[in-house]
Protein backbone atom coordinates (compact mmCIF):
# COMPACT_ATOMS: atom_id res chain seq x y z
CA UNK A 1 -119.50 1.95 185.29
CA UNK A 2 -116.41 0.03 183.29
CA UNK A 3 -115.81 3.07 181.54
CA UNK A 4 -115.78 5.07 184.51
CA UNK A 5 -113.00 2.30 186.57
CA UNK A 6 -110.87 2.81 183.21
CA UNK A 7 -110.96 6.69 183.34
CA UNK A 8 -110.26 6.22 187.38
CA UNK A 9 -107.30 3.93 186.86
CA UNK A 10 -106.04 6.26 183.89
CA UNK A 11 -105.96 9.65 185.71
CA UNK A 12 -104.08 7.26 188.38
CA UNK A 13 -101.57 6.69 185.96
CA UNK A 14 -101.26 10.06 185.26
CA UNK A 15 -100.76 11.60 188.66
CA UNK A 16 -98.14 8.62 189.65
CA UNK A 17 -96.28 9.66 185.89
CA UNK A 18 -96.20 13.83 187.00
CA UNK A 19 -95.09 12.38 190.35
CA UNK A 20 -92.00 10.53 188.80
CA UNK A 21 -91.29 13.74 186.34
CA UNK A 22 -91.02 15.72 189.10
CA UNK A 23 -88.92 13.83 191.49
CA UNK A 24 -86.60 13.18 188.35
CA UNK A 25 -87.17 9.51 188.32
CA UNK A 26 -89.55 9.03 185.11
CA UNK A 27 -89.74 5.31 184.57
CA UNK A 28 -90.21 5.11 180.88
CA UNK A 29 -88.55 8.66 179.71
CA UNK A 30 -85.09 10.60 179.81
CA UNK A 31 -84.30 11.87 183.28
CA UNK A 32 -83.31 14.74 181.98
CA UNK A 33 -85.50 17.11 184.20
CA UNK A 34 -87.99 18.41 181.65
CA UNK A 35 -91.52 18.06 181.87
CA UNK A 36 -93.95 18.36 179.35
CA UNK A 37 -97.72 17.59 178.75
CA UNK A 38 -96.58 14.61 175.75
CA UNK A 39 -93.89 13.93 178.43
CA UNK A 40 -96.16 13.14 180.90
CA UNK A 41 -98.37 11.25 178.18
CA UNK A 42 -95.77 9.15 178.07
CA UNK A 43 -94.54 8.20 181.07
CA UNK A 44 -97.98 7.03 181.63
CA UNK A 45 -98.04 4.90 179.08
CA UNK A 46 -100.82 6.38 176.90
CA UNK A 47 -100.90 6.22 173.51
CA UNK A 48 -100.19 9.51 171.85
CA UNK A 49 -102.86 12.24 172.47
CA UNK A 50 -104.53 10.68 175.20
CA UNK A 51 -103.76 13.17 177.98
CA UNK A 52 -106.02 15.58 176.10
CA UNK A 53 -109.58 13.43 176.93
CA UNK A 54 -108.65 14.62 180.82
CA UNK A 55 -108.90 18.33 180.71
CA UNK A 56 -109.06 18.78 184.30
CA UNK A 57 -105.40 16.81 184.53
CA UNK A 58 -104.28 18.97 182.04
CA UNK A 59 -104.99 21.81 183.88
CA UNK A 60 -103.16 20.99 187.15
CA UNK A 61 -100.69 19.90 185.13
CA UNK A 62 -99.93 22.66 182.79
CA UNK A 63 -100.23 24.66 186.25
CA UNK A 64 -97.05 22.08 188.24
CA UNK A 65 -95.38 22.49 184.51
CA UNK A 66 -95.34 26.44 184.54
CA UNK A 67 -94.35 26.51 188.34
CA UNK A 68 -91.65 24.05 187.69
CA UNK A 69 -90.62 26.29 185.20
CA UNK A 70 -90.57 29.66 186.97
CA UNK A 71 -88.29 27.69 190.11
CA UNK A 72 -86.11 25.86 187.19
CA UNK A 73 -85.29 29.30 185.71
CA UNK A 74 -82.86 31.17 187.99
CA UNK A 75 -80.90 27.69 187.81
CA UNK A 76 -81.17 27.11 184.14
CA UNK A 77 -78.61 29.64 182.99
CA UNK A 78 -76.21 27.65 184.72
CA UNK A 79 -77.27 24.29 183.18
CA UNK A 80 -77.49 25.98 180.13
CA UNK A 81 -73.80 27.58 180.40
CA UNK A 82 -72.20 23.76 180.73
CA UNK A 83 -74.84 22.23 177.84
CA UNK A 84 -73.70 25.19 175.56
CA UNK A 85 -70.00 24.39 176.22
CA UNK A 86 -70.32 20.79 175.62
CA UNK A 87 -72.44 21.73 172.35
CA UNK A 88 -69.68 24.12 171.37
CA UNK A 89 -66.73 21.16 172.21
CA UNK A 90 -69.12 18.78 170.02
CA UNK A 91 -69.27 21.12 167.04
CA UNK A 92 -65.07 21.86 167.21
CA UNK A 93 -64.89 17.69 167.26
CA UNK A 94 -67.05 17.84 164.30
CA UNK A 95 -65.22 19.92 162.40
CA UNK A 96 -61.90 18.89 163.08
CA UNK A 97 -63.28 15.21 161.74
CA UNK A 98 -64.57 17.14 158.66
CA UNK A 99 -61.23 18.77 158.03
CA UNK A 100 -59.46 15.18 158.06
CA UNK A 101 -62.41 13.45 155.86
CA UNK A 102 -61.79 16.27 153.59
CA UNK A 103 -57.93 15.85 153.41
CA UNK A 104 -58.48 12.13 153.21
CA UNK A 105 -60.70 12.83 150.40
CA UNK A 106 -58.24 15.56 148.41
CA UNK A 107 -55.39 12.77 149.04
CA UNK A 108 -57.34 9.83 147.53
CA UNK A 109 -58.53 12.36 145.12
CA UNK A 110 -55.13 13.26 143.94
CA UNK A 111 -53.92 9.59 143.94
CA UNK A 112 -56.64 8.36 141.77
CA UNK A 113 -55.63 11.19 139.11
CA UNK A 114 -52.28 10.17 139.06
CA UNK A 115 -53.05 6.86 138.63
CA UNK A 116 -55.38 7.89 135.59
CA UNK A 117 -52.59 9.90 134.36
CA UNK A 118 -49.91 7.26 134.31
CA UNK A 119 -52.55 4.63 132.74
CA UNK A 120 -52.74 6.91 129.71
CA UNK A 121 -49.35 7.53 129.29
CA UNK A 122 -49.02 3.69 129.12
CA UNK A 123 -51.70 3.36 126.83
CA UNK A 124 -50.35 6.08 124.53
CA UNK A 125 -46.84 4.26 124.54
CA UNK A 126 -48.49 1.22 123.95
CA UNK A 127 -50.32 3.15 120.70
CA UNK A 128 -47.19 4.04 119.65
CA UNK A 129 -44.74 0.86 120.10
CA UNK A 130 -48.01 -0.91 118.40
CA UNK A 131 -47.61 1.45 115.31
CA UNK A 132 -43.91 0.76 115.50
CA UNK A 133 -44.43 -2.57 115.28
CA UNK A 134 -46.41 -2.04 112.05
CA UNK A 135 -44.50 -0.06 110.17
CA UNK A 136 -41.40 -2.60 110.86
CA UNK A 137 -43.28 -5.13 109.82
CA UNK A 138 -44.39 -3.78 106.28
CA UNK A 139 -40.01 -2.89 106.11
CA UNK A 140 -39.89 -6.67 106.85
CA UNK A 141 -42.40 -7.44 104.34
CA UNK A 142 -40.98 -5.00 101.65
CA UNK A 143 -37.29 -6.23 101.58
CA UNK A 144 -36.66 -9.81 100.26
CA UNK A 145 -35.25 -11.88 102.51
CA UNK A 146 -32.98 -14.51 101.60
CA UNK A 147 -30.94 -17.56 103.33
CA UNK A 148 -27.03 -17.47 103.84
CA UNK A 149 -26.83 -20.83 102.58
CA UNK A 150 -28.48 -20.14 99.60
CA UNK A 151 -26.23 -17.11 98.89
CA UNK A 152 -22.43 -19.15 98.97
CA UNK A 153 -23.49 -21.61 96.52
């Protein structure tokens, strides 16, 4: 008898869901005018699946669903026109922003191997002013080096 009260209160829950999907005011999904079995699974609040232990629900509601359909048809061409031309502004914002990340990358790119560049030119002129140093410091070494003083006595 429980059982049966649950199952009662349950297909309640379902009719007052297909209600709101249908009127466009869903409670608990998008109101974005589609219907669906899951869709009305979830605006009941069932967990997932659950729509399927009602079969006679599911019935009547696949029927509403594919007479929704039918009458949603002539007028969906000109929904879909409008979704296809904000889809199609979307993907042209999207693409511009790629081109600009991609020049942003190029331009850091580029920086970062000029910076590399001048780095080893410094380090090579360092190499060399380092081996400059050496070898006029073994000159210094090799001549003899003697005071002024010394010399005028």
């Amino acid at each position: 008898m429980k059982e049966n009260n649950k199952r009662l209160v349950t297909e309640a829950r379902l009719e007052h869901a297909i209600e709101r999907l249908v009127e466009g005011k869903p409670e608990r999904t998008k109101p974005d005018g589609k219907i669906s079995l899951k869709r009305i699974n979830d605006e009941a609040g069932l967990s997932s699946g659950s729509i399927y232990y009602y079969k006679d629900f599911v019935v009547r509601a696949r029927a509403v669903i594919s007479e929704i359909k039918s009458k949603t048809n002539t007028n969906n061409y000109s929904v879909s026109k409008s979704d296809i031309a904000k889809l199609r502004a979307e993907r042209d914002k999207q693409k511009q922003l790629k081109e600009r990340y991609r020049e942003q990358r190029d331009n850091i790119k580029r920086f970062a191997d000029g910076v590399i560049q001048e780095n080893a030119k410094l380090h090579f002129s360092l190499h060399e002013a380092l081996i400059a140093i050496e070898q006029l410091e073994k000159e210094l070494s090799a001549t003899k080096i003697t005071k002024i003083s010394e010399r005028q006595k």
